[in-house]
Protein backbone atom coordinates (compact mmCIF):
# COMPACT_ATOMS: atom_id res chain seq x y z
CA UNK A 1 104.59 93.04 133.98
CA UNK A 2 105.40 90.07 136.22
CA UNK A 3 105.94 87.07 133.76
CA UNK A 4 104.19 83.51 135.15
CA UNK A 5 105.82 80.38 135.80
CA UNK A 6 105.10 77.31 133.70
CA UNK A 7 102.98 75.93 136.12
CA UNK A 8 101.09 79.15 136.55
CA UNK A 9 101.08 79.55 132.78
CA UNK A 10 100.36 75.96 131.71
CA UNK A 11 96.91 76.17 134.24
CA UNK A 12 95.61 79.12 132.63
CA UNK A 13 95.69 78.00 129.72
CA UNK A 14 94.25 74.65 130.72
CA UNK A 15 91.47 77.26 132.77
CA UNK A 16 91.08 79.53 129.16
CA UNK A 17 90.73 76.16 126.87
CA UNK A 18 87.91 74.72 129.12
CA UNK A 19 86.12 77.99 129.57
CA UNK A 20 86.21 78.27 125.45
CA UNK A 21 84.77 74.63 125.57
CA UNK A 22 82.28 75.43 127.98
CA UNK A 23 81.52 78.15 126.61
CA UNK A 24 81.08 76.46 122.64
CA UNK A 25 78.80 74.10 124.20
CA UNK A 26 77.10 76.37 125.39
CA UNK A 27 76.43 78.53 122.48
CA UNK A 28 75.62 75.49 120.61
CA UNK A 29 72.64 74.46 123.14
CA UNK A 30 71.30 78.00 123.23
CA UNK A 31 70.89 78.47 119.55
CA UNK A 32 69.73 75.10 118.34
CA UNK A 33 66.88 74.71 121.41
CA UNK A 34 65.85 78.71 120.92
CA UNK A 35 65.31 77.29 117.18
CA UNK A 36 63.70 74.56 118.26
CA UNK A 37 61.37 76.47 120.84
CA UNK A 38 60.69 79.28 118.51
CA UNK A 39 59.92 76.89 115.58
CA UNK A 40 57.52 74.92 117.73
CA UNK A 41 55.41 77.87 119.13
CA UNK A 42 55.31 79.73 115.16
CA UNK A 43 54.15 76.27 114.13
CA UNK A 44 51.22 76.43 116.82
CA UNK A 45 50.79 80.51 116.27
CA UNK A 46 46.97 80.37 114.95
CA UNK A 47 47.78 83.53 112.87
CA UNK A 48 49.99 83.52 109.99
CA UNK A 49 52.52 86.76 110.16
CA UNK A 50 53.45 89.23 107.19
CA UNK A 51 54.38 92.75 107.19
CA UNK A 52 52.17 93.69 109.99
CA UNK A 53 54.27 94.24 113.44
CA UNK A 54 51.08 93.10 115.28
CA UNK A 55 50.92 89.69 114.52
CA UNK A 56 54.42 89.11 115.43
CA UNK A 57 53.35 91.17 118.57
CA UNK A 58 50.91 88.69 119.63
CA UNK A 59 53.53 86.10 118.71
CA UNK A 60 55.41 86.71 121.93
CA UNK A 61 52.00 85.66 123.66
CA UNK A 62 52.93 82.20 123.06
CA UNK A 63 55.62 80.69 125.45
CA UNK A 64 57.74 78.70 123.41
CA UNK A 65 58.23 81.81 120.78
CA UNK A 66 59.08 84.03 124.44
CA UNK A 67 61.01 81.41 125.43
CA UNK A 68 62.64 81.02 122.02
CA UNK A 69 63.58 84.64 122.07
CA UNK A 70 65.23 84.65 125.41
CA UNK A 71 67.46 81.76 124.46
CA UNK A 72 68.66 83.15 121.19
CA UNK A 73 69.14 86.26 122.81
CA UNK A 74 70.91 84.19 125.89
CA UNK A 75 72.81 82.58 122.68
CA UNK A 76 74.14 85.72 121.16
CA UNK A 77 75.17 87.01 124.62
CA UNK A 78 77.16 83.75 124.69
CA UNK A 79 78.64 84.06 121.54
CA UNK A 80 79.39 87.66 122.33
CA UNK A 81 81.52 86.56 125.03
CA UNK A 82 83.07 83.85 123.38
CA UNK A 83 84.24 85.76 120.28
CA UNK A 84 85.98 88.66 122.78
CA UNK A 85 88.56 85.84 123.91
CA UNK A 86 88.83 82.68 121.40
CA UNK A 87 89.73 82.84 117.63
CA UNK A 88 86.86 83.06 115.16
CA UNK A 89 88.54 80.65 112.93
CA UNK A 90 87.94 78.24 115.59
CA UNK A 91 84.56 79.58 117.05
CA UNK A 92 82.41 79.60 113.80
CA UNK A 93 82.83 76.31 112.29
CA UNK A 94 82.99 74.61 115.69
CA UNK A 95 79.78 75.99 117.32
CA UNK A 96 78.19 75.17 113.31
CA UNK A 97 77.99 71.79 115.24
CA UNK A 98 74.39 73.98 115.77
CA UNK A 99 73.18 73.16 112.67
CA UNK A 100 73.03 69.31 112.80
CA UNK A 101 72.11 69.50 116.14
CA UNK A 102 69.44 71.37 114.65
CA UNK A 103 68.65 68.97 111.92
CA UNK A 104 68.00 66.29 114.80
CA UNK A 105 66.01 68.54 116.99
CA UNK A 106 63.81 69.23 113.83
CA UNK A 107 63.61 65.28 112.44
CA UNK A 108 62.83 63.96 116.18
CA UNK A 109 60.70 67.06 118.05
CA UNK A 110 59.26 68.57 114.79
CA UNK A 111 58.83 65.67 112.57
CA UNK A 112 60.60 67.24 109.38
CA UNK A 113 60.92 64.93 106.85
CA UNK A 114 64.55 65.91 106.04
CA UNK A 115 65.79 64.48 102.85
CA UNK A 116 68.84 62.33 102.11
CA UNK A 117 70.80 65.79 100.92
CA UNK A 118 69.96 67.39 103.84
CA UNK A 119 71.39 64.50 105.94
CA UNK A 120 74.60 64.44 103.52
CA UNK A 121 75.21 68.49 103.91
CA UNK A 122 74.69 67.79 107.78
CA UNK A 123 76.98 65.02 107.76
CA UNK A 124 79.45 67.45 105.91
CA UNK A 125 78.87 70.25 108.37
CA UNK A 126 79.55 67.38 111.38
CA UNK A 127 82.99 66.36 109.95
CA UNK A 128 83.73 70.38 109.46
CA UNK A 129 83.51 71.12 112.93
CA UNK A 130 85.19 67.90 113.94
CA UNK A 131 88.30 68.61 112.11
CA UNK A 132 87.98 72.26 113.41
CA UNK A 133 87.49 70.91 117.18
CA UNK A 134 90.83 68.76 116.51
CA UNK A 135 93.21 71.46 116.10
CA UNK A 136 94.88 73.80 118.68
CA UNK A 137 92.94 76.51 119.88
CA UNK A 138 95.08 79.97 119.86
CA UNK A 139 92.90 81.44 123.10
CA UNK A 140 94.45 84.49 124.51
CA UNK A 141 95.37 83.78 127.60
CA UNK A 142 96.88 86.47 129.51
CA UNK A 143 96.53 90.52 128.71
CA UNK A 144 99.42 91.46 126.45
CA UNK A 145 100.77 87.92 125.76
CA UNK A 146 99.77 86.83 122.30
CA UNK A 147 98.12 90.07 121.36
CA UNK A 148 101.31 91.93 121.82
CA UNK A 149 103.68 89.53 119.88
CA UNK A 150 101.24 89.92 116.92
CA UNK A 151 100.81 93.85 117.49
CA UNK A 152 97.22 93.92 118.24
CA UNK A 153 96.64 96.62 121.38
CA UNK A 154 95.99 95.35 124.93
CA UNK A 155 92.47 95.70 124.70
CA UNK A 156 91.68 92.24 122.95
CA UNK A 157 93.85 90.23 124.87
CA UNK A 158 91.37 88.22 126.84
C-alpha cells in the first residue's frame, strides 16, 4: 500500500476532522428539532395514545409528528454514519450538546417551565461536551492506518 506524503496525509486528516464536525452538528440539529417537532404535534394530537397501535397510527396524520419522525430517523442515519468512522468516546458526549439544545428548544418553542436543576444538569451536560469537543479527535483516517497498528481488521478503518 502506497504510503502518503505529509501534505497528502496532513489534508485528510484536516478533510476527516471537518467531516466528523460536520457531521456532529449535524446529528445534533436532527435530533433536538425531530424532538422538538414531534413534541409539538403530540402536544396538539386531540387523542391521548396508550396501548392501542391506532392512535399512534393516526398520530402520523399530523405533520409535525411525520415530520418529527423523518428527522429522527434522518438523525440516526447520521449518527450511523458518524459512529462507522469517529471514536464513540468522542461522538456521545459531544453530540449530548443535544440535550441542552433541547432544553432551549423546549423553554423558548414549548414554553416548559424548566426548573433551576434542570438548568444546572444542562449546564453540566454543556461543560461535558465542551471539555469532550477540546480534546483530539482519534478519526480514522485512511484504511489500515490506525486500525492496523491497534489490530482491529481493515473493515473499520474509515
Amino acid at each position: 500500500m502506497p504510503s502518503l506524503t505529509a501534505p497528502a496525509a496532513e489534508s485528510c486528516v484536516r478533510g476527516a476532522e471537518l467531516r466528523t464536525i460536520v457531521l456532529t452538528i449535524a446529528v445534533t440539529l436532527l435530533n433536538s428539532c425531530g424532538n422538538l417537532s414531534l413534541t409539538w404535534g403530540m402536544k396538539h394530537f386531540s387523542q391521548m395514545v396508550g396501548l392501542s397501535p391506532l392512535p399512534y397510527l393516526k398520530a402520523f396524520l399530523n405533520p409535525f409528528v411525520a415530520l418529527g419522525v423523518v428527522l429522527l430517523i434522518l438523525w440516526l442515519l447520521t449518527r450511523m454514519a458518524l459512529m462507522s468512522w469517529a471514536d464513540l468516546s468522542f461522538v456521545v458526549p459531544l453530540s449530548s450538546f443535544g440535550y441542552v439544545l433541547a432544553a432551549v428548544l423546549g423553554k423558548v418553542f414549548l414554553h416548559e417551565n424548566v426548573s433551576g436543576g434542570r438548568w444546572w444538569g444542562t449546564g453540566l451536560i454543556f461543560a461535558g461536551s465542551a471539555l469532550v469537543g477540546s480534546t483530539t479527535q482519534r478519526t480514522n483516517t485512511a484504511r489500515g492506518g490506525e486500525a492496523a497498528q491497534s489490530g482491529r481488521s481493515d473493515r473499520y478503518a474509515a
